[in-house]
C-alpha atoms as a PDB file:
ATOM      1  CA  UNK A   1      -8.006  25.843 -52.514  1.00  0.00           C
ATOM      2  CA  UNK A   2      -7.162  29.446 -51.664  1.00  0.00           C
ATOM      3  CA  UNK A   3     -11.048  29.836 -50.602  1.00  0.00           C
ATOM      4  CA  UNK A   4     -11.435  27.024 -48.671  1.00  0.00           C
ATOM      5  CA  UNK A   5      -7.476  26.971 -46.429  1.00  0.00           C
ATOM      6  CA  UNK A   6      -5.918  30.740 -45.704  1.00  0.00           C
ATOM      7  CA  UNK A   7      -2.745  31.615 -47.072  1.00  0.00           C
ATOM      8  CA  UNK A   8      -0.877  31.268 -43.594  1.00  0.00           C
ATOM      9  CA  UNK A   9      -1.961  28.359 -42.254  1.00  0.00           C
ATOM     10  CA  UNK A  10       0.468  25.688 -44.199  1.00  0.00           C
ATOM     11  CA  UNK A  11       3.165  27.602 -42.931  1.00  0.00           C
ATOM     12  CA  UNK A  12       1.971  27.484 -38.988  1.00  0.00           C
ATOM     13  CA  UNK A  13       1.752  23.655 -39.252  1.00  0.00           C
ATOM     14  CA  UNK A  14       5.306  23.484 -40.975  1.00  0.00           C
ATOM     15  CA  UNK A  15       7.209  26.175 -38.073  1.00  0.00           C
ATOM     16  CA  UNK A  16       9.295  25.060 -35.431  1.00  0.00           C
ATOM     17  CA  UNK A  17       8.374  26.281 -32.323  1.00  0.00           C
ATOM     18  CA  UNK A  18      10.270  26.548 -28.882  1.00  0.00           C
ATOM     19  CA  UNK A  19      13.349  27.276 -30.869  1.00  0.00           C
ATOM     20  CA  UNK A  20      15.695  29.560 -28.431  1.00  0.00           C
ATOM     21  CA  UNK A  21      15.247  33.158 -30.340  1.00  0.00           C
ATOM     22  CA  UNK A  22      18.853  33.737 -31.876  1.00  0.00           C
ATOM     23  CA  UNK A  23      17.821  37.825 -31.158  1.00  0.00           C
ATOM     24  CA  UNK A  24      17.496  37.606 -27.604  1.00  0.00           C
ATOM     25  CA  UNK A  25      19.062  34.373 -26.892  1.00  0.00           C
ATOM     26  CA  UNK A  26      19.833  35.320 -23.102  1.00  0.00           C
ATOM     27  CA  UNK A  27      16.507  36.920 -22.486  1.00  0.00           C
ATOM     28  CA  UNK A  28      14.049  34.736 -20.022  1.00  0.00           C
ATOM     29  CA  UNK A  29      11.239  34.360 -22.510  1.00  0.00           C
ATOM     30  CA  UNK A  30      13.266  33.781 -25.486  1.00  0.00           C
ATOM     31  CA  UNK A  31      11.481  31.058 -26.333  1.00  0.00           C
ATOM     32  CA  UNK A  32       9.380  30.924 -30.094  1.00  0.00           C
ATOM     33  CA  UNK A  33       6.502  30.255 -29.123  1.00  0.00           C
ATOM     34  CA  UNK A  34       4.585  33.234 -31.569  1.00  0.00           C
ATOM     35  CA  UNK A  35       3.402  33.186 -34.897  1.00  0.00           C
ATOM     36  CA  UNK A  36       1.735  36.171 -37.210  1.00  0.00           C
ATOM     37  CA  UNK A  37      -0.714  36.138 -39.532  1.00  0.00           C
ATOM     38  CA  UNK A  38       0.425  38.875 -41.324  1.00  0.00           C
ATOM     39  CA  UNK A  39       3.401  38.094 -41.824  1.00  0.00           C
ATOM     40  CA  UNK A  40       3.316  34.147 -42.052  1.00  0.00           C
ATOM     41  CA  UNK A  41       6.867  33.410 -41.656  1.00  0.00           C
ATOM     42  CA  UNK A  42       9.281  31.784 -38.963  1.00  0.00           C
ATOM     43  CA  UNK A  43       7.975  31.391 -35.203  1.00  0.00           C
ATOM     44  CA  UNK A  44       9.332  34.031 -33.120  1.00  0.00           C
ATOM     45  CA  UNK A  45       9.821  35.121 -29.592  1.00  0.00           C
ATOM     46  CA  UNK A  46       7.907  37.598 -26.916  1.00  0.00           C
ATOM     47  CA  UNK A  47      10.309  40.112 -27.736  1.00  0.00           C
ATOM     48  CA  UNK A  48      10.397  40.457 -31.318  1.00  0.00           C
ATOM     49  CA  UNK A  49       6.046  40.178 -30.951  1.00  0.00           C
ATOM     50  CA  UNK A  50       6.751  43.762 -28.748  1.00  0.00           C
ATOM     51  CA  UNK A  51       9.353  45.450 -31.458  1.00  0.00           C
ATOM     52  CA  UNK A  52       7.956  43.754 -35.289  1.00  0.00           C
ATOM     53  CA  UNK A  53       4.495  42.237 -34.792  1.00  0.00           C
ATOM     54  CA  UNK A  54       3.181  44.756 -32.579  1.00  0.00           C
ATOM     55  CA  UNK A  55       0.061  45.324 -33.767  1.00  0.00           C
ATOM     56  CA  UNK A  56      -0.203  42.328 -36.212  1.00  0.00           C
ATOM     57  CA  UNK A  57      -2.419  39.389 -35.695  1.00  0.00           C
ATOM     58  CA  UNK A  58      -0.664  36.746 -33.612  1.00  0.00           C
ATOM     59  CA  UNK A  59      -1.547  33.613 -31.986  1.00  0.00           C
ATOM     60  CA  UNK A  60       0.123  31.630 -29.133  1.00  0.00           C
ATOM     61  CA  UNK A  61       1.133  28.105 -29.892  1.00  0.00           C
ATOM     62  CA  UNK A  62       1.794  25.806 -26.260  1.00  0.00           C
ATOM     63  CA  UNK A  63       2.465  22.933 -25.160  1.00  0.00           C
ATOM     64  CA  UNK A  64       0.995  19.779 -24.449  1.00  0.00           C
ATOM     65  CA  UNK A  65       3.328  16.149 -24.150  1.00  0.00           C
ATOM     66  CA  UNK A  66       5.969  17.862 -26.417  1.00  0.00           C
ATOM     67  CA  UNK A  67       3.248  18.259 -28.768  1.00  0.00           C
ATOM     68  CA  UNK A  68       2.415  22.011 -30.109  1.00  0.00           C
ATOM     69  CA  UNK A  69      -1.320  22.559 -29.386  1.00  0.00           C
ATOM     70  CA  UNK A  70      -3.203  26.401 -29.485  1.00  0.00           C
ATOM     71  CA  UNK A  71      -5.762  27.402 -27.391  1.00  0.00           C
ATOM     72  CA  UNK A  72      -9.429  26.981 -28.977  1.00  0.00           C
ATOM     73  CA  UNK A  73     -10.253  30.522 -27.827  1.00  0.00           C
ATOM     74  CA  UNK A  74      -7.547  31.938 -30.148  1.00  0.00           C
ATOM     75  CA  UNK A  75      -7.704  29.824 -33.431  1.00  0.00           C
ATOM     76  CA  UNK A  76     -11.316  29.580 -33.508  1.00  0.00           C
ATOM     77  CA  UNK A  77     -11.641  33.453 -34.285  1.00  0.00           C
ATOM     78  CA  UNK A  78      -9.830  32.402 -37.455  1.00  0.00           C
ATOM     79  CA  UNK A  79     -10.455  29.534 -39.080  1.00  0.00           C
ATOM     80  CA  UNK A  80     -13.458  27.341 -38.762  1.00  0.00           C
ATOM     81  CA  UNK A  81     -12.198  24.375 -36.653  1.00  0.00           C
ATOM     82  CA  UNK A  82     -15.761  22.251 -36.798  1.00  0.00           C
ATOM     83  CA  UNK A  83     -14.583  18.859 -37.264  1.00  0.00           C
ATOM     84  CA  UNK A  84     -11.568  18.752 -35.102  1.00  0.00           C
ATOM     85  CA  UNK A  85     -10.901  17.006 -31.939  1.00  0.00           C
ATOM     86  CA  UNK A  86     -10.484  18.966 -28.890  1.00  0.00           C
ATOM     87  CA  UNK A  87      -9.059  18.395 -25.211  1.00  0.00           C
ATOM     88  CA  UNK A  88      -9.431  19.849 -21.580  1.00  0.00           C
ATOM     89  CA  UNK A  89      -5.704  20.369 -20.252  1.00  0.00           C
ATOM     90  CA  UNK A  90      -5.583  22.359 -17.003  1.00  0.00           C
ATOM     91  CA  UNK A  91      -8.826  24.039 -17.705  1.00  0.00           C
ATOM     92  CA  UNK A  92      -7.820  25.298 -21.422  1.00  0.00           C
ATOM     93  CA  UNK A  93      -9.301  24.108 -23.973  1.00  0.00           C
ATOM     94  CA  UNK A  94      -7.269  22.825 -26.996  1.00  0.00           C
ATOM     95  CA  UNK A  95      -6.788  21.313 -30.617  1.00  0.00           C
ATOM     96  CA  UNK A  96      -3.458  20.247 -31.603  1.00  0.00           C
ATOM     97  CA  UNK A  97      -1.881  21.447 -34.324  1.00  0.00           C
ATOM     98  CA  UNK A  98      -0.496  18.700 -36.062  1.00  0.00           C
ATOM     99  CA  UNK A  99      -0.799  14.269 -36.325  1.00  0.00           C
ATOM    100  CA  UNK A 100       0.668  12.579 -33.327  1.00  0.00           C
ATOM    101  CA  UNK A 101       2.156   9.097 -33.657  1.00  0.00           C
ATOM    102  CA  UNK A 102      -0.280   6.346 -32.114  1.00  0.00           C
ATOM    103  CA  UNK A 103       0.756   4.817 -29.207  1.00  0.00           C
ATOM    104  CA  UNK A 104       1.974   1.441 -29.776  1.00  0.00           C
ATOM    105  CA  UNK A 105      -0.038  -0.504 -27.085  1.00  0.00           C
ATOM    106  CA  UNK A 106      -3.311   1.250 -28.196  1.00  0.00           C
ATOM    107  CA  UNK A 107      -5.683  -0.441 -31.258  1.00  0.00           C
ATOM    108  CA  UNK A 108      -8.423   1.146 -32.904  1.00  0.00           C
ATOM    109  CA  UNK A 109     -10.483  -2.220 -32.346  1.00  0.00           C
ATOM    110  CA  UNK A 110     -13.653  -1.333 -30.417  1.00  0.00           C
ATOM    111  CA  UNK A 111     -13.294   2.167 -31.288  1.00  0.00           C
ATOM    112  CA  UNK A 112     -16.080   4.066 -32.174  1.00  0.00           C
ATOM    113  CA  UNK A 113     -14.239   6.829 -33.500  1.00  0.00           C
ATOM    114  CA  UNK A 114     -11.623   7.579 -35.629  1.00  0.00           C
ATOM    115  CA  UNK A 115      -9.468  10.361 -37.401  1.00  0.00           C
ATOM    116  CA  UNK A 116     -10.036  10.315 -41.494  1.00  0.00           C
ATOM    117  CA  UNK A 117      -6.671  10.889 -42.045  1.00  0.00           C
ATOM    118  CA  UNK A 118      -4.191   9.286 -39.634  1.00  0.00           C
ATOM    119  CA  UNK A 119      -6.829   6.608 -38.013  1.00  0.00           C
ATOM    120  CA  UNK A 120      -5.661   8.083 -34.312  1.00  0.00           C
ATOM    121  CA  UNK A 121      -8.637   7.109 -31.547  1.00  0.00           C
ATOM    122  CA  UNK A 122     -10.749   9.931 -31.279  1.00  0.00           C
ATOM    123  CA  UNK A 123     -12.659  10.567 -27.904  1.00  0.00           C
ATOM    124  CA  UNK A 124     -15.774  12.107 -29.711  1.00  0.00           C
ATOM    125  CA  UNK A 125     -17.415  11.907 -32.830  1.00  0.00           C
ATOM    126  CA  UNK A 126     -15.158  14.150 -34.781  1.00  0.00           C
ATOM    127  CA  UNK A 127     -13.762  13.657 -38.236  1.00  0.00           C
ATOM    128  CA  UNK A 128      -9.876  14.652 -37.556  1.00  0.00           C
ATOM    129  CA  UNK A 129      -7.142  14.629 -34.725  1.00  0.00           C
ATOM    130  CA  UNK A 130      -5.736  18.003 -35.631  1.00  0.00           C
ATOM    131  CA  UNK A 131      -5.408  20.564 -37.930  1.00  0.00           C
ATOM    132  CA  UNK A 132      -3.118  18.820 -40.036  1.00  0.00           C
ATOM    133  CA  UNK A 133      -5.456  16.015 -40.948  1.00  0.00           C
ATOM    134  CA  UNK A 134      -8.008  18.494 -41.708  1.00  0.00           C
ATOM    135  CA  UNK A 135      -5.577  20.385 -44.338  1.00  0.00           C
ATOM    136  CA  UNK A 136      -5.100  16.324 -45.685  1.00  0.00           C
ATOM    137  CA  UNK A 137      -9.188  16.171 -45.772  1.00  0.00           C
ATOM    138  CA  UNK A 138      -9.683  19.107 -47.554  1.00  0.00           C
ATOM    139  CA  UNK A 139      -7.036  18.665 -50.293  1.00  0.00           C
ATOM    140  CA  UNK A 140      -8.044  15.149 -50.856  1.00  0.00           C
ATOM    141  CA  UNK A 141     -11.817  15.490 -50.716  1.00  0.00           C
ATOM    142  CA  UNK A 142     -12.775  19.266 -50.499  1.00  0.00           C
ATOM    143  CA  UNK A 143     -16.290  18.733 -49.078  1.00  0.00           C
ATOM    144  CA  UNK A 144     -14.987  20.973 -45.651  1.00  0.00           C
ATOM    145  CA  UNK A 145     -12.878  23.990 -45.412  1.00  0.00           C
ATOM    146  CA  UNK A 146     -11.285  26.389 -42.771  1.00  0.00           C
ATOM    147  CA  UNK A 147     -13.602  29.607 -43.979  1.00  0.00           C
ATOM    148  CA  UNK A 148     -14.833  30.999 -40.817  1.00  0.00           C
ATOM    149  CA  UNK A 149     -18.114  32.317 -43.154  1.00  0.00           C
ATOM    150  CA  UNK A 150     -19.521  28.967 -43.772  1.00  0.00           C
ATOM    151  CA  UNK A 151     -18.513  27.874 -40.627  1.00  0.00           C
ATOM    152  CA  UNK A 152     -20.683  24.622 -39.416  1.00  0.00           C
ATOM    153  CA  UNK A 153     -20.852  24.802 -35.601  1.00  0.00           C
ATOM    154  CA  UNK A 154     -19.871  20.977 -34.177  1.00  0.00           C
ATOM    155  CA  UNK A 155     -17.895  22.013 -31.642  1.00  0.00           C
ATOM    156  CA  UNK A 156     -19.898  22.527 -28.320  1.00  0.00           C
ATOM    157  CA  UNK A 157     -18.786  23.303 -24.279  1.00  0.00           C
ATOM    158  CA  UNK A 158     -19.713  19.730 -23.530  1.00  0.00           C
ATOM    159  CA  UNK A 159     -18.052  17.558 -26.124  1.00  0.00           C
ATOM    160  CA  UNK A 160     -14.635  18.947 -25.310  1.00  0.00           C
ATOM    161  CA  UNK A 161     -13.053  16.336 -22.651  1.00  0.00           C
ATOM    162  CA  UNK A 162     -10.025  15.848 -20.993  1.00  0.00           C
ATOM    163  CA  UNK A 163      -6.986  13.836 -22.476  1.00  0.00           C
ATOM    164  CA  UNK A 164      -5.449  10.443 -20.358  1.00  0.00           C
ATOM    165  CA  UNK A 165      -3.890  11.602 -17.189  1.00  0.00           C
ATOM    166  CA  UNK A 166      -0.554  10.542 -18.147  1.00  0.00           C
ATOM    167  CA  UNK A 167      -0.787  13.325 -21.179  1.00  0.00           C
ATOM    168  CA  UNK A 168      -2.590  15.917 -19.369  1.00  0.00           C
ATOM    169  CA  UNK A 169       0.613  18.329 -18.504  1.00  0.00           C
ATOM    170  CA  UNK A 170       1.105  21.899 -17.907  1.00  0.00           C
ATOM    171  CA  UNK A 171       0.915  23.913 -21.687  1.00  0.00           C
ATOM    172  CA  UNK A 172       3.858  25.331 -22.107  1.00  0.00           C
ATOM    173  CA  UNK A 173       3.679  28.951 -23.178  1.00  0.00           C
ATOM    174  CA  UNK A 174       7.832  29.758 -23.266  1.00  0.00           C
ATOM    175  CA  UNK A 175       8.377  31.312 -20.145  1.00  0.00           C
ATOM    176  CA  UNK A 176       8.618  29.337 -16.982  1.00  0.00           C
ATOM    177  CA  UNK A 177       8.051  31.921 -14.563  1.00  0.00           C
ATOM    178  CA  UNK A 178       4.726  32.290 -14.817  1.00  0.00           C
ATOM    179  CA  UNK A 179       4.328  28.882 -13.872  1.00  0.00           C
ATOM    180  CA  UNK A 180       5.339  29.227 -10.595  1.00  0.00           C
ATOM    181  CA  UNK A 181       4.120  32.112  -7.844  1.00  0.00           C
ATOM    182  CA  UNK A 182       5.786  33.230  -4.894  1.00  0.00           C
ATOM    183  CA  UNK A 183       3.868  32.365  -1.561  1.00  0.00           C
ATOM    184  CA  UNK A 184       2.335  35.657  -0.052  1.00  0.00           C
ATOM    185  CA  UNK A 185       3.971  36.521   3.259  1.00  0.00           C
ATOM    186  CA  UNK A 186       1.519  37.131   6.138  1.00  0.00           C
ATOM    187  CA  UNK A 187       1.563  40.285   7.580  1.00  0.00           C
ATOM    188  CA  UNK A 188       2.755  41.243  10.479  1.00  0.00           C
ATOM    189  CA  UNK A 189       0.325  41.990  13.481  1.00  0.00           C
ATOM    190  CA  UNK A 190       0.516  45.241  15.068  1.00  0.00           C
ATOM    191  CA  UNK A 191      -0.881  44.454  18.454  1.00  0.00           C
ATOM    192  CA  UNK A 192       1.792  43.506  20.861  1.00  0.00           C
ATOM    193  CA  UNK A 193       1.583  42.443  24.329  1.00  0.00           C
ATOM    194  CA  UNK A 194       2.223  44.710  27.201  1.00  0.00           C
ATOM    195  CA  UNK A 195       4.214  43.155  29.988  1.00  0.00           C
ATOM    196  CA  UNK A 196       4.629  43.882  33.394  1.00  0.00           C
ATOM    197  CA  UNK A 197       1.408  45.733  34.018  1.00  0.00           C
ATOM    198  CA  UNK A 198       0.890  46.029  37.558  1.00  0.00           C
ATOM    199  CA  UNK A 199      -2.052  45.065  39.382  1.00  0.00           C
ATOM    200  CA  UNK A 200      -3.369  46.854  42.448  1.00  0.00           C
ATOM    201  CA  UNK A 201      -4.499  45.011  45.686  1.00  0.00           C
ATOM    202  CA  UNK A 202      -8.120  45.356  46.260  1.00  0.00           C
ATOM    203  CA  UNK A 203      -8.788  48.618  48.649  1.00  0.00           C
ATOM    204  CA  UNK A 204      -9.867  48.018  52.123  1.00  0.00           C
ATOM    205  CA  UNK A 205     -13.192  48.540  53.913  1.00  0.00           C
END
């Protein structure tokens, strides 16, 4: 099992993230929203990533419907993620990290697709919702694995697609201030109008 899942990846599905950081608990962005690889213990904040993870590995977890999710970008350059579902939300690609609960009014009749593990709808032809079913698949069946060496390349620009609008939210990455920018203010023009000029009657003949 130790080939086929790294050592740190149970313990990123199991963290609680967007904890206030008891450290820096008035600081703006004391929000844990940071996990190392290294290390692989609690989630943490962006201060204690500046002063005890500095030059660790660390990846970003956001947020997505109060769901954690991580950018594909990120997690792909560490585990092999073939196999698992991924979204379009505000022009990020996505993959959550663990099962979400399936909407009551939904039914998987007349679904083409669904997750192995948790039978959640799945937009594409993928095997699991998350990375949490795919931990489930590989204990219970071993025939895939997170090793990025035998990685089997499923996941392609155009199958990622966007999630329902009423899900598709702004991730949350811990710090709200980022999500909003000032408005520029125009300059101020340096021409300025001369008044009272004088005009001269036209000279005789």
């Amino acid at each position: 099992m130790e080939m086929l899942v790294p050592p740190w990846l149970e313990s990123l599905l199991s963290a609680a993230f967007f904890t206030i950081c008891p450290r820096h608990r008035e600081a703006p962005r004391s929000e844990c929203n940071m996990f190392c690889l290294d290390c692989n213990t609690d989630s943490f904040c962006f201060y204690c990533r500046s002063t005890q993870h500095k030059d660790h590995p660390v990846i970003q977890i956001r947020r997505s419907s109060y769901h954690d999710v991580v950018r594909v970008a990120e997690i792909q350059k560490v585990l092999d993620i073939s196999g698992v579902q991924t979204y379009v939300i505000n022009s990020a690609r996505v993959l959550f990290l663990n099962e979400r609960p399936q909407p009551k009014s939904s039914t998987s009749k007349g679904v083409s697709h669904l997750c192995e593990i948790c039978g959640r709808s799945l937009l594409d032809p993928f095997r699991f919702c998350s990375l949490g079913c795919k931990l489930v698949g590989i204990k219970n069946s071993g025939d895939t694995n997170f090793n990025l060496s035998t990685k089997n390349e499923e996941i392609r620009d155009g199958m990622a697609r966007r999630l329902p609008l009423k899900e598709e939210e702004e991730l949350r990455e811990g710090s709200q201030q980022d999500m909003y920018k000032s408005t520029p203010i125009p300059p101020h023009s340096t021409s300025r109008r001369r008044k009272g000029i004088p005009h001269r009657a036209p000279l005789g003949p």
